[in-house]
Protein backbone atom coordinates (compact mmCIF):
# COMPACT_ATOMS: atom_id res chain seq x y z
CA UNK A 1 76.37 5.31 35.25
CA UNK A 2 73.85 6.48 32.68
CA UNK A 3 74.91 6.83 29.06
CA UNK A 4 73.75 10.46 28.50
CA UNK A 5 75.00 10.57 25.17
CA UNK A 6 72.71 7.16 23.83
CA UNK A 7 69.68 8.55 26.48
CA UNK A 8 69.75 11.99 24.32
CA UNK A 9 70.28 10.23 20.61
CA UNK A 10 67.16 7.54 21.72
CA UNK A 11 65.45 11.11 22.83
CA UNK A 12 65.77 12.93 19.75
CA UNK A 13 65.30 9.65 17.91
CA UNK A 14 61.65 9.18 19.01
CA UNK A 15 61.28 13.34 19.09
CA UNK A 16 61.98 13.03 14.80
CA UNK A 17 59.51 9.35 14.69
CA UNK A 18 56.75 11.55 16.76
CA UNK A 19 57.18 14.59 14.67
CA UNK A 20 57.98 13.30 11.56
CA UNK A 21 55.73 9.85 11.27
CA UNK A 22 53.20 9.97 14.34
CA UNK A 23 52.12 13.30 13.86
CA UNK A 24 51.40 13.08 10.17
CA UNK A 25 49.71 9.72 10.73
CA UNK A 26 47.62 10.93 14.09
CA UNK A 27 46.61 14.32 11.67
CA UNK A 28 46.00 11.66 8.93
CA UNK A 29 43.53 9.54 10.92
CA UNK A 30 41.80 12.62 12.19
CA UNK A 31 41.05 13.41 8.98
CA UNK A 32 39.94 10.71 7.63
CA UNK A 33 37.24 10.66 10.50
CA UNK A 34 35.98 13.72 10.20
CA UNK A 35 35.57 13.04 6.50
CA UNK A 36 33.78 9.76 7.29
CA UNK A 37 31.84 11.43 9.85
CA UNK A 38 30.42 14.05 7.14
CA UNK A 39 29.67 11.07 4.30
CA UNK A 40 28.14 8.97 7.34
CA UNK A 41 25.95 11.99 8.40
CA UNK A 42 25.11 12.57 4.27
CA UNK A 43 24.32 8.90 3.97
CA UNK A 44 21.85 9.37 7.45
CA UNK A 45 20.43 12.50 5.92
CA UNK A 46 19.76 10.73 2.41
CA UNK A 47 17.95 7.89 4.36
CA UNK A 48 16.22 10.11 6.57
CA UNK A 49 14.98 12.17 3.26
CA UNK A 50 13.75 8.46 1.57
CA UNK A 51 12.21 7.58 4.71
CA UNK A 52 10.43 10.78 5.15
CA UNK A 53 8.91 10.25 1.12
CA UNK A 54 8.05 6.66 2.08
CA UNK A 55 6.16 7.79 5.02
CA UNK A 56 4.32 10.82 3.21
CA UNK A 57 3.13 7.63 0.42
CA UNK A 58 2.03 5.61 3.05
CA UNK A 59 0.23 8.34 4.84
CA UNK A 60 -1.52 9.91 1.54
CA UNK A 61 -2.34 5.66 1.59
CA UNK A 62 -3.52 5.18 4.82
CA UNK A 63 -6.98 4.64 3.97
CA UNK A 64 -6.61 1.24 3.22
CA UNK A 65 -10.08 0.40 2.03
CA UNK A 66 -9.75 3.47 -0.21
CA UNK A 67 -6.62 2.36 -1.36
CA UNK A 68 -7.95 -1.50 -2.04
CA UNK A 69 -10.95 0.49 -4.02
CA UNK A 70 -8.24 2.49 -6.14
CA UNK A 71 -6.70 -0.45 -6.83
CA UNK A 72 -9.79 -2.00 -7.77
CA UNK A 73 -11.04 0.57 -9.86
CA UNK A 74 -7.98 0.90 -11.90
CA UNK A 75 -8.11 -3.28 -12.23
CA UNK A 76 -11.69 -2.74 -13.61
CA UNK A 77 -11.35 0.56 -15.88
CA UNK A 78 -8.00 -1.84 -17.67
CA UNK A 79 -10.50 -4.45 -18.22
CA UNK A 80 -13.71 -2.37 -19.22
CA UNK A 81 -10.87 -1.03 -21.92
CA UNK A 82 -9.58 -4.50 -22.77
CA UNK A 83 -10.90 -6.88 -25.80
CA UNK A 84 -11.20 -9.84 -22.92
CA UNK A 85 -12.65 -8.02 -19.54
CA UNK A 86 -13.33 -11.95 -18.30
CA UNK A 87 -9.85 -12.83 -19.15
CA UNK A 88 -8.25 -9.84 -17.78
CA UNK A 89 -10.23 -9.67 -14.62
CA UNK A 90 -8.87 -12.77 -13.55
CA UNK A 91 -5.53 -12.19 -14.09
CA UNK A 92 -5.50 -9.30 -12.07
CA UNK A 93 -7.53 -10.69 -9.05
CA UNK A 94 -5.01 -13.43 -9.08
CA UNK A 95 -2.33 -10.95 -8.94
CA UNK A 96 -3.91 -8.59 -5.97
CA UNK A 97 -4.52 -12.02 -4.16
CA UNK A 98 -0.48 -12.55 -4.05
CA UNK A 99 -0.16 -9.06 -3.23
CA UNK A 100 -3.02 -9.44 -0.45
CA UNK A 101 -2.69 -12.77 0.73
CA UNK A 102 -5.59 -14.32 1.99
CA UNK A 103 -6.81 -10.67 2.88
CA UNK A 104 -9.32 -10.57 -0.27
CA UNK A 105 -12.26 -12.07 -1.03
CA UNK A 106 -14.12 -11.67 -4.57
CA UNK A 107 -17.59 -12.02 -5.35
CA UNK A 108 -18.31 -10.18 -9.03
CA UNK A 109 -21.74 -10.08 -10.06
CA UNK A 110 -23.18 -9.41 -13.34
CA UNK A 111 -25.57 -7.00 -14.38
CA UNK A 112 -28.22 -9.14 -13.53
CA UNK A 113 -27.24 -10.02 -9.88
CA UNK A 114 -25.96 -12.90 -10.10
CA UNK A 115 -22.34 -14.19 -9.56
CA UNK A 116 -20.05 -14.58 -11.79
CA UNK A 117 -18.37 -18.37 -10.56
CA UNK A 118 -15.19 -18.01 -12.32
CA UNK A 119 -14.07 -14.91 -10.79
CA UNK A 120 -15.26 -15.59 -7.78
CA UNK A 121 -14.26 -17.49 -4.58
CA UNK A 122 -18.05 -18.66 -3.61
CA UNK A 123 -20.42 -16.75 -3.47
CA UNK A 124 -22.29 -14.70 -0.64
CA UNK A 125 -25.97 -16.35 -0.14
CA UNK A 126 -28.02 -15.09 -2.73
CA UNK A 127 -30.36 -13.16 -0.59
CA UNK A 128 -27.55 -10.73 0.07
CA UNK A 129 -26.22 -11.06 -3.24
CA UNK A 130 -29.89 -9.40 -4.07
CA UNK A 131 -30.07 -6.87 -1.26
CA UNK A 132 -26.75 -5.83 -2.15
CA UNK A 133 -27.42 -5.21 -6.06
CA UNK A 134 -30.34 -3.58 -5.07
CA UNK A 135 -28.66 -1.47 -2.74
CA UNK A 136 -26.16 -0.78 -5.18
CA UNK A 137 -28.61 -0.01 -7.90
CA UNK A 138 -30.58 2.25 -5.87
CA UNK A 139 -28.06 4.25 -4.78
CA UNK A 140 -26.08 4.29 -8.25
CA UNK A 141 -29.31 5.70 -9.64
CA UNK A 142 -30.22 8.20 -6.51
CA UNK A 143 -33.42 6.96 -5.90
CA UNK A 144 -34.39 7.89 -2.19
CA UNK A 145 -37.34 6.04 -2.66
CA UNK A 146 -35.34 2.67 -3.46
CA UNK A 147 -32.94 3.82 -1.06
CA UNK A 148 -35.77 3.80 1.47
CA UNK A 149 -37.12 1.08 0.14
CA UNK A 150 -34.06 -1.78 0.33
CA UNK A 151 -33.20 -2.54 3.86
CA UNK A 152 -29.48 -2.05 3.17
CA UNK A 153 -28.68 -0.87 6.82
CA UNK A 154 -27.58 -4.10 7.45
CA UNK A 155 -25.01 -3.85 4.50
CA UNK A 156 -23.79 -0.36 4.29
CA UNK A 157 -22.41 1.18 7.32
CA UNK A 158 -21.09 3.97 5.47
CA UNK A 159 -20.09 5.29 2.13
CA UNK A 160 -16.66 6.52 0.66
CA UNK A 161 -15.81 7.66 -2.73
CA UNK A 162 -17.85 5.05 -4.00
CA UNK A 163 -16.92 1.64 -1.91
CA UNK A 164 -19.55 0.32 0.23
CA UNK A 165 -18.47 -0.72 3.23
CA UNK A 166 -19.99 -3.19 5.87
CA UNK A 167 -18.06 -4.63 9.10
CA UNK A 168 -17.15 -8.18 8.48
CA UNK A 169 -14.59 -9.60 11.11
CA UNK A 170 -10.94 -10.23 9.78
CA UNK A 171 -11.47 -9.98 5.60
CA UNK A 172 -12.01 -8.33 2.76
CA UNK A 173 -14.86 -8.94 0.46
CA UNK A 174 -14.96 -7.14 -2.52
CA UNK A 175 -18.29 -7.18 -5.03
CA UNK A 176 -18.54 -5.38 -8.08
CA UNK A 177 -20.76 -5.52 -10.46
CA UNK A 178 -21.39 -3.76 -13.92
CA UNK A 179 -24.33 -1.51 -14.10
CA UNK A 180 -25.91 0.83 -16.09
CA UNK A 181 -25.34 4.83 -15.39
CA UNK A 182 -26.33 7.62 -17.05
CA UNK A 183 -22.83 7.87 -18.52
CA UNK A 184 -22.64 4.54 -19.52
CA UNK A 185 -21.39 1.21 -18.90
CA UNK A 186 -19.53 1.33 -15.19
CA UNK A 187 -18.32 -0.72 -12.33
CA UNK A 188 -19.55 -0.37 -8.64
CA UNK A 189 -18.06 -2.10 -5.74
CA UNK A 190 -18.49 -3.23 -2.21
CA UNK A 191 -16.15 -4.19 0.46
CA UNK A 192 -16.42 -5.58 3.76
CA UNK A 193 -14.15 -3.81 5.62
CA UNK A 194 -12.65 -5.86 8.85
CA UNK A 195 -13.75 -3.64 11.92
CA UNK A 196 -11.32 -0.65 12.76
């Protein structure tokens, strides 16, 4: 026979445990996920937010030969501001070339045309070398006559803000060379761009 009086103390017993410790505990737990739920959903939406200003920087970059040229051109302006241009040069090529690895190629020339061997990693053949200053030169100074003149078709298969670029499979060569403007002393450059 059943011990009704121990079934309805072991009843009431585990009524008061589910009330009293359960309950809290269950409401607890609840709680605590929904408030991990909202700092997991912040933390996703903070992400989201850095992602979304990474992607905007890399998509005002996407240009890449026009971001190489910026790159370059700032490299150039620090050194045409410097007291040793040689000295300074080199120290940033050497630093782009970490940053690039094996994606850059330099040839700087001097205002004369010819290159400069210790900033540069060989040198193109100098029958380029002289097409491309002249090239350079003649559209630096505007001259449609030079322009005409140069056969720089084979160099220049378009021209952006400046950079020169030619299609050269699978690197980067960048040329620049000081010349004379009408404002002055500045830098012009060329890159082979790999085909895209």
């Amino acid at each position: 026979m059943p011990n009704w009086d121990y079934l309805s103390k072991l009843v009431k017993w585990i009524l008061s445990c589910l009330v009293f410790f359960a309950l809290p505990f269950l409401l607890i737990a609840f709680g605590f996920g929904q408030r991990w739920k909202v700092q997991e959903k912040e933390s996703i939406d903070r992400l989201f937010h850095r992602l979304d200003g990474i992607l905007i920087v890399i998509r005002r970059r996407e240009a890449t030969d026009a971001y190489i040229s910026a790159l370059l051109t700032k490299l150039f302006d620090i050194a045409e501001k410097s007291n040793r241009p040689i000295k300074v040069l080199s120290a940033g090529i050497k630093v782009l070339k970490e940053r690039f690895l094996g994606a850059l190629r330099f040839t700087i020339v001097n205002d004369e045309g010819t290159a400069v061997p210790s900033l540069s990693d060989g040198t193109l053949p100098s029958h380029a070398l002289s097409k491309l200053f002249q090239a350079t030169q003649a559209i630096i100074d505007e001259d449609p006559v030079k322009i005409k003149n140069v056969n720089c078709l084979m160099f220049l298969s378009r021209k952006k803000a400046g950079v020169f670029i030619s299609i050269v499979p699978m690197t980067w060569e960048c040329s620049y060379m000081p010349t004379k403007s009408r404002n002055g002393r500045s830098w012009r450059s060329w890159i082979n761009a790999p085909n895209s």
